[in-house]
Protein backbone atom coordinates (compact mmCIF):
# COMPACT_ATOMS: atom_id res chain seq x y z
CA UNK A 1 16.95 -9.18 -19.81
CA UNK A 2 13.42 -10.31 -19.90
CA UNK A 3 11.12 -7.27 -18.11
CA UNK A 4 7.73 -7.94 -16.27
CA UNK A 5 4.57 -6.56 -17.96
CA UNK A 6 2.82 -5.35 -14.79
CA UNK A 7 4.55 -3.04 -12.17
CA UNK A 8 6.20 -4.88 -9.09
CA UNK A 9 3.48 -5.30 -6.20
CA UNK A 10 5.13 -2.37 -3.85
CA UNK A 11 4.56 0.05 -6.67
CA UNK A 12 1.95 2.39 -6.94
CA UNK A 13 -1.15 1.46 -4.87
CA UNK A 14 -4.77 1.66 -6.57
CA UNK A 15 -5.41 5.26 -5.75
CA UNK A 16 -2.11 6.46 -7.59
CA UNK A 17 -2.70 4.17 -9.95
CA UNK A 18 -5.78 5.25 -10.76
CA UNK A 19 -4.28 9.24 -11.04
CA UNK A 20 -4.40 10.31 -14.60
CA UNK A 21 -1.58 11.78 -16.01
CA UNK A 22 -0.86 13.51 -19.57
CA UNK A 23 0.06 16.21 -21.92
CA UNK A 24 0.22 19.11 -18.79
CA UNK A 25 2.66 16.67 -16.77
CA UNK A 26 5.91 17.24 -16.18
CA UNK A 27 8.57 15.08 -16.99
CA UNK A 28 6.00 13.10 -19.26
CA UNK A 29 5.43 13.28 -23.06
CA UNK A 30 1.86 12.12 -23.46
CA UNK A 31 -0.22 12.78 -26.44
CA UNK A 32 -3.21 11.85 -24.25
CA UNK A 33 -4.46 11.72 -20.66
CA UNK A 34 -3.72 7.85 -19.69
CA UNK A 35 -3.53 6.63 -15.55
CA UNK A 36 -0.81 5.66 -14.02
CA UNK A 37 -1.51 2.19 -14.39
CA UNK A 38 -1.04 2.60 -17.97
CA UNK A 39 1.98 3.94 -18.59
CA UNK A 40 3.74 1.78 -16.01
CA UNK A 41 1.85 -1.27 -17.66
CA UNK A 42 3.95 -0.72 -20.75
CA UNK A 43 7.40 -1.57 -18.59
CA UNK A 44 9.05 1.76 -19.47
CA UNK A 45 12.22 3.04 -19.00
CA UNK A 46 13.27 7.00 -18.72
CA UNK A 47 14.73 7.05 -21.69
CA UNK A 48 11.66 5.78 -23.54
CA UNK A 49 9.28 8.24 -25.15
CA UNK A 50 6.85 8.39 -22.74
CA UNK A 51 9.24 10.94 -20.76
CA UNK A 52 10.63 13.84 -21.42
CA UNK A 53 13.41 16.22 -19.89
CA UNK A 54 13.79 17.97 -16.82
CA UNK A 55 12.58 14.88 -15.15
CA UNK A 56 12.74 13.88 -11.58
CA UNK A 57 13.37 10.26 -10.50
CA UNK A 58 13.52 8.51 -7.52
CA UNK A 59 15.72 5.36 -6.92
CA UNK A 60 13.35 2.22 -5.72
CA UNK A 61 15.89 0.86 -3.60
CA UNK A 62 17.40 4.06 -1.80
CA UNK A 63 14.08 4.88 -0.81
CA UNK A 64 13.06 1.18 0.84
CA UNK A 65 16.67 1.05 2.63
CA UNK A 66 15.81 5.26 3.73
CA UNK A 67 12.58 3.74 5.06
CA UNK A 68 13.82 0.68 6.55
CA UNK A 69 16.25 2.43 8.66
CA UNK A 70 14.60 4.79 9.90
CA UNK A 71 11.91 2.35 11.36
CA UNK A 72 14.83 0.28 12.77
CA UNK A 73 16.69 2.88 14.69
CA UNK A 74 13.10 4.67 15.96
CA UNK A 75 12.35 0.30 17.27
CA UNK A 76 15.26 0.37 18.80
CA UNK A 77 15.36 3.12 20.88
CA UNK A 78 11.91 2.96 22.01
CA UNK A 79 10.74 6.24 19.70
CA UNK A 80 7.56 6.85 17.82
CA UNK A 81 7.67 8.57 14.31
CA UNK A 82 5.57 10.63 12.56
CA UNK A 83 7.34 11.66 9.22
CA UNK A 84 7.20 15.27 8.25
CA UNK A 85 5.05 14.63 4.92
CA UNK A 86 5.68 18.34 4.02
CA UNK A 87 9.07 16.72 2.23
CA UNK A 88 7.31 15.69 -0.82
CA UNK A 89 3.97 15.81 -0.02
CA UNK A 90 3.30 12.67 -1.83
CA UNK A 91 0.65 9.85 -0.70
CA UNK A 92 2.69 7.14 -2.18
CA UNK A 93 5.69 7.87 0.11
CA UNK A 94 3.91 8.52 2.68
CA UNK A 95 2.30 5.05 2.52
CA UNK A 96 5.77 3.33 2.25
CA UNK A 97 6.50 5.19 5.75
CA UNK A 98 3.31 3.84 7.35
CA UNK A 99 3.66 0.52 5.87
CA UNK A 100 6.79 0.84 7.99
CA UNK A 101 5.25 1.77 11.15
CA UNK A 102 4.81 5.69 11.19
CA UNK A 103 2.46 6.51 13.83
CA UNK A 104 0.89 9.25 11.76
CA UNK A 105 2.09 12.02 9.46
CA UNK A 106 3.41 15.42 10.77
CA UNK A 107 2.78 18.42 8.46
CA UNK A 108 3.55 22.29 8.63
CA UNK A 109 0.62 23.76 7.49
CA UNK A 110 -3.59 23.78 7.78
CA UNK A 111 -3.31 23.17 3.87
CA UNK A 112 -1.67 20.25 4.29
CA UNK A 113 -3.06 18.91 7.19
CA UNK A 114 -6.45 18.99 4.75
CA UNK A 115 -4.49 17.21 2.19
CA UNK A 116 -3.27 14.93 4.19
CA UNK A 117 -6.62 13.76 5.58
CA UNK A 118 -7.86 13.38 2.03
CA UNK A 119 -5.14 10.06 2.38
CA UNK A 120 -7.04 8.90 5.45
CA UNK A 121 -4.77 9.59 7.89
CA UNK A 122 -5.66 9.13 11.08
CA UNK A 123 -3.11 10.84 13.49
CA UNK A 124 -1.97 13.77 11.68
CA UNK A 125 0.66 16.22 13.59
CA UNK A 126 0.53 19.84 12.87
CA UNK A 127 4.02 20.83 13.71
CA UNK A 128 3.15 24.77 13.95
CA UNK A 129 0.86 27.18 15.28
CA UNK A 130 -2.94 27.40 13.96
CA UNK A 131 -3.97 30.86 14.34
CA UNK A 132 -6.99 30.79 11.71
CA UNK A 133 -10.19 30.02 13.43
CA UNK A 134 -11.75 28.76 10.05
CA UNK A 135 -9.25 26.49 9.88
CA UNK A 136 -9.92 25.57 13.92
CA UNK A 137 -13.70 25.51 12.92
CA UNK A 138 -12.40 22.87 10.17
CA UNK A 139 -10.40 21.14 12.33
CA UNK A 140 -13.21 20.73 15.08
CA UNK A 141 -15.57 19.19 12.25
CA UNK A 142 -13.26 16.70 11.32
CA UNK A 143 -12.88 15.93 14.99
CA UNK A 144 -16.81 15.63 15.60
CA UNK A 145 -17.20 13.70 12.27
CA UNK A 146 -14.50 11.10 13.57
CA UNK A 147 -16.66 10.31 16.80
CA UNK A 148 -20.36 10.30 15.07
CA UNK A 149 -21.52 7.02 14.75
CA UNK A 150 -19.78 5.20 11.81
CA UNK A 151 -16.72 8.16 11.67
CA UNK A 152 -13.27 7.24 11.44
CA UNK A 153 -10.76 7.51 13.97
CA UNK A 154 -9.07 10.73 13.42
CA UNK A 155 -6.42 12.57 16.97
CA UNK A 156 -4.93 15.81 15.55
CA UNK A 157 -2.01 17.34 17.62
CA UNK A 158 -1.20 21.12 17.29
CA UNK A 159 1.04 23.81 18.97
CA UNK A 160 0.44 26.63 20.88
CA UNK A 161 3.13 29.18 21.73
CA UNK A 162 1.14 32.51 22.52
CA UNK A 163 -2.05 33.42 24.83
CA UNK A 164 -3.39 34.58 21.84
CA UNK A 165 -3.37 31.25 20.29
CA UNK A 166 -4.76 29.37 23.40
CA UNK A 167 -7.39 32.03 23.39
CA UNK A 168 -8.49 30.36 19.49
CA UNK A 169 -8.36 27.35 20.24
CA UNK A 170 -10.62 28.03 23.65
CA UNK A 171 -12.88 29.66 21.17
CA UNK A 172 -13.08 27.55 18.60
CA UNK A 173 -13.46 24.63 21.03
CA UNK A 174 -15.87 25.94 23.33
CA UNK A 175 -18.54 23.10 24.21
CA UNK A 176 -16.96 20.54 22.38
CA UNK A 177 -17.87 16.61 24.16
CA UNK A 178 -15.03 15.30 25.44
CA UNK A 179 -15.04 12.81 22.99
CA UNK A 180 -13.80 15.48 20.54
CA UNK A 181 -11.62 17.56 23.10
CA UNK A 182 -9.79 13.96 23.58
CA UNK A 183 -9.16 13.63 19.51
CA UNK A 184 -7.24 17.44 20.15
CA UNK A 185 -3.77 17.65 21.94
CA UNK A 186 -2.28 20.90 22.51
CA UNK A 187 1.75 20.63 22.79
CA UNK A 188 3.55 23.81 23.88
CA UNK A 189 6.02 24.84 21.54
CA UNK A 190 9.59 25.37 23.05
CA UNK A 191 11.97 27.64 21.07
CA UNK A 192 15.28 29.28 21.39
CA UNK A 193 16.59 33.03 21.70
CA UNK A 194 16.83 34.53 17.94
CA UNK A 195 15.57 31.38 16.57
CA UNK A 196 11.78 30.31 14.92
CA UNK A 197 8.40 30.02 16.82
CA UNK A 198 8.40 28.37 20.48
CA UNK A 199 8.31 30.28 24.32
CA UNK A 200 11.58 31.48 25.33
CA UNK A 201 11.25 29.92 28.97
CA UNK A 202 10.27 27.52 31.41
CA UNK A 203 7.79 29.81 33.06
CA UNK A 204 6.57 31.14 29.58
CA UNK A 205 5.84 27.15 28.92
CA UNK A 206 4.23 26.37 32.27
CA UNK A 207 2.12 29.66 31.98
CA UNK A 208 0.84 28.71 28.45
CA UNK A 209 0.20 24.97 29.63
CA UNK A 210 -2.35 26.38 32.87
CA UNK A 211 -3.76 28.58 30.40
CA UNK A 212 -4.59 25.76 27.66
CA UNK A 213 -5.62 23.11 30.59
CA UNK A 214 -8.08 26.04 32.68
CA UNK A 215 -9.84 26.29 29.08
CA UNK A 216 -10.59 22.11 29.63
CA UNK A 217 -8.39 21.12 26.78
CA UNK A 218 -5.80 18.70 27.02
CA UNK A 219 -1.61 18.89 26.89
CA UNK A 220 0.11 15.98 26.07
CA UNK A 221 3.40 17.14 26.56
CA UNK A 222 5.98 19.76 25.04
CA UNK A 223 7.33 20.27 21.49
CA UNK A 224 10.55 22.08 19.87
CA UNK A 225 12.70 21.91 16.95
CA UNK A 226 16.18 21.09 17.94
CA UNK A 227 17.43 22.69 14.15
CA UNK A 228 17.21 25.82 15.35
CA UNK A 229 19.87 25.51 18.28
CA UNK A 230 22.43 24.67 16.01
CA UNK A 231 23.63 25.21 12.28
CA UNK A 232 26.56 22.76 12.46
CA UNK A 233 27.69 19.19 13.58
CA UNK A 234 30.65 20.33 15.69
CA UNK A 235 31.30 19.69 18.80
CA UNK A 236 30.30 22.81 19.98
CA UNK A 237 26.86 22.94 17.99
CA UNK A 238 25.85 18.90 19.16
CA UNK A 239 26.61 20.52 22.54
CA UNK A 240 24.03 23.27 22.03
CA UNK A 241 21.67 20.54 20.91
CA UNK A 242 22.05 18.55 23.79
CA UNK A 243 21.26 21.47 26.34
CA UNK A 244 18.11 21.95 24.18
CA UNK A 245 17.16 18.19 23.98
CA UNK A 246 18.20 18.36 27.93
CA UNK A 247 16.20 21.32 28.06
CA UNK A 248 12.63 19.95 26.60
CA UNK A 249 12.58 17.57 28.65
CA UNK A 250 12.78 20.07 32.13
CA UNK A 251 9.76 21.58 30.67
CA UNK A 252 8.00 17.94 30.53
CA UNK A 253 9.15 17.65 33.99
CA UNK A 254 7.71 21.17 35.21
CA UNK A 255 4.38 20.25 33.34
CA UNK A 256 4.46 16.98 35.42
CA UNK A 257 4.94 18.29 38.90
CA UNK A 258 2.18 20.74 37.93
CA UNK A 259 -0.16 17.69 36.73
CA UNK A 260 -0.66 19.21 33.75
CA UNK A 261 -0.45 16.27 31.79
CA UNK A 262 -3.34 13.46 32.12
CA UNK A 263 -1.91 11.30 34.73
CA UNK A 264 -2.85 8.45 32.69
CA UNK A 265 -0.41 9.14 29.54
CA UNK A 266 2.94 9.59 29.28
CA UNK A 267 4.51 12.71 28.39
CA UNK A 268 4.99 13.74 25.22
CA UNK A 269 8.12 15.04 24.42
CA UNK A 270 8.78 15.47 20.60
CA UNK A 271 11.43 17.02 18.35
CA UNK A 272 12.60 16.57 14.61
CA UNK A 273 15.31 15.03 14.67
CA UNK A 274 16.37 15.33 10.73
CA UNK A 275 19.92 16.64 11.78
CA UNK A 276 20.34 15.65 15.30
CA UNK A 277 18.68 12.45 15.09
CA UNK A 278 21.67 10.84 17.33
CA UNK A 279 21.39 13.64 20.05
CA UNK A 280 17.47 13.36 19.66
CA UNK A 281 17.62 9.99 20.22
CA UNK A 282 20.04 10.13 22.79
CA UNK A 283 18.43 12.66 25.52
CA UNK A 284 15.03 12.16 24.83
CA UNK A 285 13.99 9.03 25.69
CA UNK A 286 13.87 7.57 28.74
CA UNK A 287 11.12 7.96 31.90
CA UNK A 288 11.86 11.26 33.92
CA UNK A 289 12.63 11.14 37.42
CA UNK A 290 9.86 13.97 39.14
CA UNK A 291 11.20 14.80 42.86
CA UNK A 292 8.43 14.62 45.67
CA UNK A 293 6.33 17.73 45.21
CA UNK A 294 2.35 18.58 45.95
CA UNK A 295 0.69 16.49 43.41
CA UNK A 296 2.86 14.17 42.49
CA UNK A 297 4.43 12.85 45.49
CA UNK A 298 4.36 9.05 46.07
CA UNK A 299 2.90 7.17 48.82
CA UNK A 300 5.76 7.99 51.35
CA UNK A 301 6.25 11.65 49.92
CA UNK A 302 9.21 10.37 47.50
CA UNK A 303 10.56 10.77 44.34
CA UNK A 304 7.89 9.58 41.54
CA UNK A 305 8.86 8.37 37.79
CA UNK A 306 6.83 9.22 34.25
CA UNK A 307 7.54 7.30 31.70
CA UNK A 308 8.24 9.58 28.31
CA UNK A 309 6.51 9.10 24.98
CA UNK A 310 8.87 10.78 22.16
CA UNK A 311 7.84 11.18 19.08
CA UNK A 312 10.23 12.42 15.87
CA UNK A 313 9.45 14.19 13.04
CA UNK A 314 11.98 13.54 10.60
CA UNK A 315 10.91 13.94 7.00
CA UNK A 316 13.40 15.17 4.52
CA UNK A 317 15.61 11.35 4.85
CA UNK A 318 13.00 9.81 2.67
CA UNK A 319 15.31 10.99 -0.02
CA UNK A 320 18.24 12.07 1.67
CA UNK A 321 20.21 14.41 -0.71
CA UNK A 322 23.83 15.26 -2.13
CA UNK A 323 24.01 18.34 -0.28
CA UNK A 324 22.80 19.82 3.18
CA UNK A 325 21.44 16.45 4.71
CA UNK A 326 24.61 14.50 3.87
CA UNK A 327 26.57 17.22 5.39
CA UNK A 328 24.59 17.07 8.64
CA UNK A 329 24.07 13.37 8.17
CA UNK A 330 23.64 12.06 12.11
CA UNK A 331 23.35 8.19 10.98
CA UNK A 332 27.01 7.23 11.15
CA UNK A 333 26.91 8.76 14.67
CA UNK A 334 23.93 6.73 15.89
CA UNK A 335 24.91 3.43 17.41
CA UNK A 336 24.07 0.91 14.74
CA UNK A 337 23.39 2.93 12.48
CA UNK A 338 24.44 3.10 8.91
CA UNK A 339 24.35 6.10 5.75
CA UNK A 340 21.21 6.93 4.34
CA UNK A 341 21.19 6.99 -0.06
CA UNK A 342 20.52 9.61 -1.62
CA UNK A 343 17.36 9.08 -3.63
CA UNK A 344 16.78 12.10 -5.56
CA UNK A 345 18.20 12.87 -9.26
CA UNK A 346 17.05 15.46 -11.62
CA UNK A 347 18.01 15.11 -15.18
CA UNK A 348 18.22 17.53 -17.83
CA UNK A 349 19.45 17.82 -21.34
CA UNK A 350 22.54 19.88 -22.83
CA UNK A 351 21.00 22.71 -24.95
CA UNK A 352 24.40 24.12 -25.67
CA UNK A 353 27.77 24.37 -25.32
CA UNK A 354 28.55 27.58 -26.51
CA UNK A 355 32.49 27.89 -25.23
CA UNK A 356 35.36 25.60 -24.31
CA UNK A 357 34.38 24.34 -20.35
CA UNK A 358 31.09 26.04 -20.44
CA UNK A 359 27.79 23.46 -20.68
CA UNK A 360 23.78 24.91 -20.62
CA UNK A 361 21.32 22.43 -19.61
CA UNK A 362 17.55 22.63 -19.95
CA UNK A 363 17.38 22.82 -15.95
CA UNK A 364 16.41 25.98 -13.72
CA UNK A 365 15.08 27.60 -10.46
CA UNK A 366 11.73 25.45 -11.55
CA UNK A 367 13.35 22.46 -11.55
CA UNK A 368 15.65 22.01 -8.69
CA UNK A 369 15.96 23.62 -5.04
CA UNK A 370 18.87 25.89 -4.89
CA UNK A 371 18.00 27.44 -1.51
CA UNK A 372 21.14 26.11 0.17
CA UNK A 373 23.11 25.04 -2.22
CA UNK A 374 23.66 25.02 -6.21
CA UNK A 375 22.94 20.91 -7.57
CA UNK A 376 25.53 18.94 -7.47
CA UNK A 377 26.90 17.33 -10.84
CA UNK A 378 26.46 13.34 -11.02
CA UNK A 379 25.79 11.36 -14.34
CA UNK A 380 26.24 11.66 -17.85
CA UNK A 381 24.05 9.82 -20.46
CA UNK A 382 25.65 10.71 -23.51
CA UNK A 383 24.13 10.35 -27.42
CA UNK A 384 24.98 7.47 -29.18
CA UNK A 385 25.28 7.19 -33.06
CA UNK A 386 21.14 6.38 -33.45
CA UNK A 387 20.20 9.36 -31.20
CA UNK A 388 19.59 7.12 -28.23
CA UNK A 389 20.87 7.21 -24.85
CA UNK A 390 23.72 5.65 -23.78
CA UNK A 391 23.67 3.90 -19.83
CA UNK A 392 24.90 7.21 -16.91
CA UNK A 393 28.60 7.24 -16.54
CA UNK A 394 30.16 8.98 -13.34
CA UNK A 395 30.95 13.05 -14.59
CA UNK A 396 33.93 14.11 -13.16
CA UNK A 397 35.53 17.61 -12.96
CA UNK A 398 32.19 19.01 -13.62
CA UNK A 399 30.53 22.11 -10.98
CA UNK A 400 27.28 24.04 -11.27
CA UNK A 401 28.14 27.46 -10.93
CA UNK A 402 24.44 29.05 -11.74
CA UNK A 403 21.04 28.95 -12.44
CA UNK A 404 18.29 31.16 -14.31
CA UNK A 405 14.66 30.15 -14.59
CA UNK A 406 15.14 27.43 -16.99
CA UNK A 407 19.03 26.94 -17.36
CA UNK A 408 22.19 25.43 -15.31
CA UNK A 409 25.06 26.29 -16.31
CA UNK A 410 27.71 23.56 -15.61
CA UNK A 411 31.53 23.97 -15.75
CA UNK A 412 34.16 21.52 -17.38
CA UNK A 413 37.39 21.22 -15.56
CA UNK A 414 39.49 20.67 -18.97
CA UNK A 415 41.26 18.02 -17.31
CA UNK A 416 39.90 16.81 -14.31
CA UNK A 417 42.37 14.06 -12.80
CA UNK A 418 41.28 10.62 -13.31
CA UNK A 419 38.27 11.25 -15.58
CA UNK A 420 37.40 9.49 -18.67
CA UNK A 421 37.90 11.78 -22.00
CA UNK A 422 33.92 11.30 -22.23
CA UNK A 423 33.32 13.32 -19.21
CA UNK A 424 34.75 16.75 -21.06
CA UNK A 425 33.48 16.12 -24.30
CA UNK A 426 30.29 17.02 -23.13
CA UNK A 427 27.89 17.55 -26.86
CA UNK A 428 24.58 19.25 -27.44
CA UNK A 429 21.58 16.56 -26.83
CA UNK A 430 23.81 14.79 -23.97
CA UNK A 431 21.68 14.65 -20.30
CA UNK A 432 23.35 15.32 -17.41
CA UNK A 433 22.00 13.89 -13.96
CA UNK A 434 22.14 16.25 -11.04
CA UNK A 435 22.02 15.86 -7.37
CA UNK A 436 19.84 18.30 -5.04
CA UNK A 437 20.67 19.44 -1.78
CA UNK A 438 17.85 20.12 0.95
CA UNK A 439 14.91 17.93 -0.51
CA UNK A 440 12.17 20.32 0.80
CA UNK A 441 12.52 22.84 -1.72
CA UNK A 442 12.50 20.14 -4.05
CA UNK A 443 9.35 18.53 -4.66
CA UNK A 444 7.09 21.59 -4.65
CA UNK A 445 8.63 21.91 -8.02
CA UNK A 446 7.11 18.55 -9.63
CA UNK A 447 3.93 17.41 -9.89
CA UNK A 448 4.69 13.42 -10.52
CA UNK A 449 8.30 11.71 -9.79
CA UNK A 450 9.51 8.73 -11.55
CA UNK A 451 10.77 5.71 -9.47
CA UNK A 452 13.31 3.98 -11.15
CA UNK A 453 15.22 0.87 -10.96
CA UNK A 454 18.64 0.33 -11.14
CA UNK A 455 18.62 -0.49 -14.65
CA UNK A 456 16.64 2.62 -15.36
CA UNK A 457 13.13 0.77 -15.10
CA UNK A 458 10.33 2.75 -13.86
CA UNK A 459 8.71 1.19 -11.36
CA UNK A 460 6.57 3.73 -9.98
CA UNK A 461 5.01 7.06 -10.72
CA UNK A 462 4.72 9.08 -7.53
CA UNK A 463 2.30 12.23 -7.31
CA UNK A 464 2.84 15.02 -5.24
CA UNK A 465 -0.09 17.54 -3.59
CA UNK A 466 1.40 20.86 -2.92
């Protein structure tokens, strides 16, 4: 198979390619700092000296198809999306997901909403509270920079869920033009009993709205995080979702009748939608129906309608995963829609196999998340008679049953049904590919990511910014 000398156009664009990698990285074996450009200019594959093991790689074409769907279903049901960038935290995924649309990038924290602004973002959605007034006085700069003559468009949305917090934010904002109050919207956060951050009530929300429109700044709508009304995907737990879907959007409502919201937008009503993306998508949208009431009555003293702007936040189906998200997996239950791939596979190499059924790799706690669940067994590359790698084969009848810092152990069923003899005669030197479950706790462990081909190409070396 003849391979190209320069990395396919999609690949890495100049400002990762320009990101210098070497002897300190990860998953590389470099004698020498070199970019990014020049070690995918030599056409490598994983298996080629330039890496080394743990390594994390990324399949090119689970990754476009994640992508891809997830713009089509958010098209089709009228839905804005701002990915939740705190996934991987890497500028190169990111840009696929604008490239397909995103409206901006949704973080968690002030850290990363910095980071992300370093990538010229210009809507950037801080899905939390911000409680630090050096990081409002931050924020406020960036806003006033965006409208000075030659700045850079730049609208930051944020959460409030306490007084206290309005009371920041009315501080830190305090004789701002309206040019840079307009680049700020303030979304009240709407939780649930025993779950994260959010008001606990209707009033609670329309209290915290007055309070955050009497200081002059403006509310675009509500906010919540569906995840926390439900662990599960039974009947039972979509149910619970549903009544807190249902329930976000009688707070827009409220906030409506109150003309709380500018009369010329519509109401922002947003939610994650990782999990639940079929109940998100199925009780969200669509304009709300506002009975005649002081303020918002129409001509005749009737019933008036506001359209609904919602805006998701999934992140963590960039990759998808062999664990927790294909569990919850909502994509077979949305109307046309279809699985997402898991992209995701850390491989590692057998350091021993010290008794019968009983395999060490050289992979740990700093290599793969484990917060949820233990990694899930895939592929085995095993030595051939040269020392190279043979291609991955499927490994059947093979669990992880632990991890220490820098060691998996993986367990041999001694005759798992249907498996090739290859599969238990697992040998020192052998790699073994795993699958992770929840991606977030992932990536924080990596500094670069591979991005392979199917034939085991690398096409792409991703960076991440934790």
């Amino acid at each position: 198979m003849t391979h190209p000398t320069q990395p396919p156009a999609h690949a890495t664009g100049p400002a990762a390619a320009s990101a210098v990698v070497g002897p300190a990285t990860k998953g590389l074996r470099l004698d020498a700092e070199r970019t990014v450009a020049d070690v995918l200019a030599d056409s490598p594959r994983i298996t080629d000296d330039a890496f080394s093991w743990p390594l994390l790689t990324l399949d090119d074409a689970a990754l476009d198809h994640n992508v891809a769907l997830m713009a089509r279903l958010c098209a089709e049901h009228g839905v804005e999306h701002a990915p939740h960038v705190k996934t991987a935290m890497s500028r190169s995924l990111y840009a696929r997901q604008a490239r397909a649309g995103a409206w901006g990038a949704t973080v968690a924290t002030p850290s990363q909403l910095r980071v992300v602004r370093t990538w010229g973002v210009e809507r950037v959605f801080l899905a939390n509270e911000l409680m630090d007034p050096r990081d409002i006085a931050w924020l406020r700069r960036e806003l006033e920079a965006s409208v000075a003559p030659g700045g850079a468009p730049f609208e930051a949305w944020v959460y409030v869920d306490s007084i206290e917090g309005v009371g920041l934010l009315t501080r830190g904002f305090a004789g701002a033009t309206p040019e840079v109050v307009a680049g700020l919207g303030v979304l009240v956060e709407v939780g649930v009993p025993g779950g994260r951050t959010g008001v606990r009530s209707t009033a609670d929300a329309l209290g915290l709205a007055r309070a955050v429109r009497a200081a002059g700044l403006r509310v675009p709508g509500v906010a919540g995080y569906e995840g926390s009304a439900a662990g599960g995907t039974t009947p039972e737990d979509l149910a619970k979702v549903t009544a807190y879907c249902r329930g976000l959007r009688d707070v827009a409502a409220a906030f409506v009748r109150e003309g709380l919201v500018p009369d010329d937008e519509p109401v922002v009503v947003t939610a994650g939608g990782s999990s639940f993306l079929d109940v998100v998508l199925a009780e969200l949208p669509g304009p709300l129906t506002i009975p005649g009431s002081a303020g918002t009555d129409g001509p005749d003293g009737s019933s008036v309608t506001r359209d609904v702007r919602v805006v998701v936040r999934s992140g963590a189906y960039v990759t998808h995963d062999h664990g927790f998200c294909a569990r919850m997996d909502p994509w077979d239950r949305i109307p046309g829609g279809e699985p997402m791939h898991a992209a995701a596979v850390v491989w590692g190499q057998v350091l021993s196999v010290p008794e019968p059924g009983l395999v060490l790799c050289g992979v740990g706690r700093r290599d793969v998340s484990y917060d949820i669940d233990l990694p899930t067994a895939l592929w085995l590359r095993t030595l051939d008679e040269n020392g190279g790698l043979r291609p991955a084969q499927d490994l059947a009848g093979a669990r992880v049953t632990g991890l220490n810092d820098q060691h998996l152990y993986l367990t041999i069923d001694p005759t798992p049904a249907g498996s090739a003899p290859v599969t238990t005669q697992i040998r020192p030197g052998d790699v073994v590919g795993l699958g992770i479950s929840h991606p977030c706790t992932l990536f924080d462990k990596w500094r670069v990511a591979v991005v392979v081909s199917d034939d085991d190409q690398v096409v792409d070396i991703v960076g991440t910014e934790f």
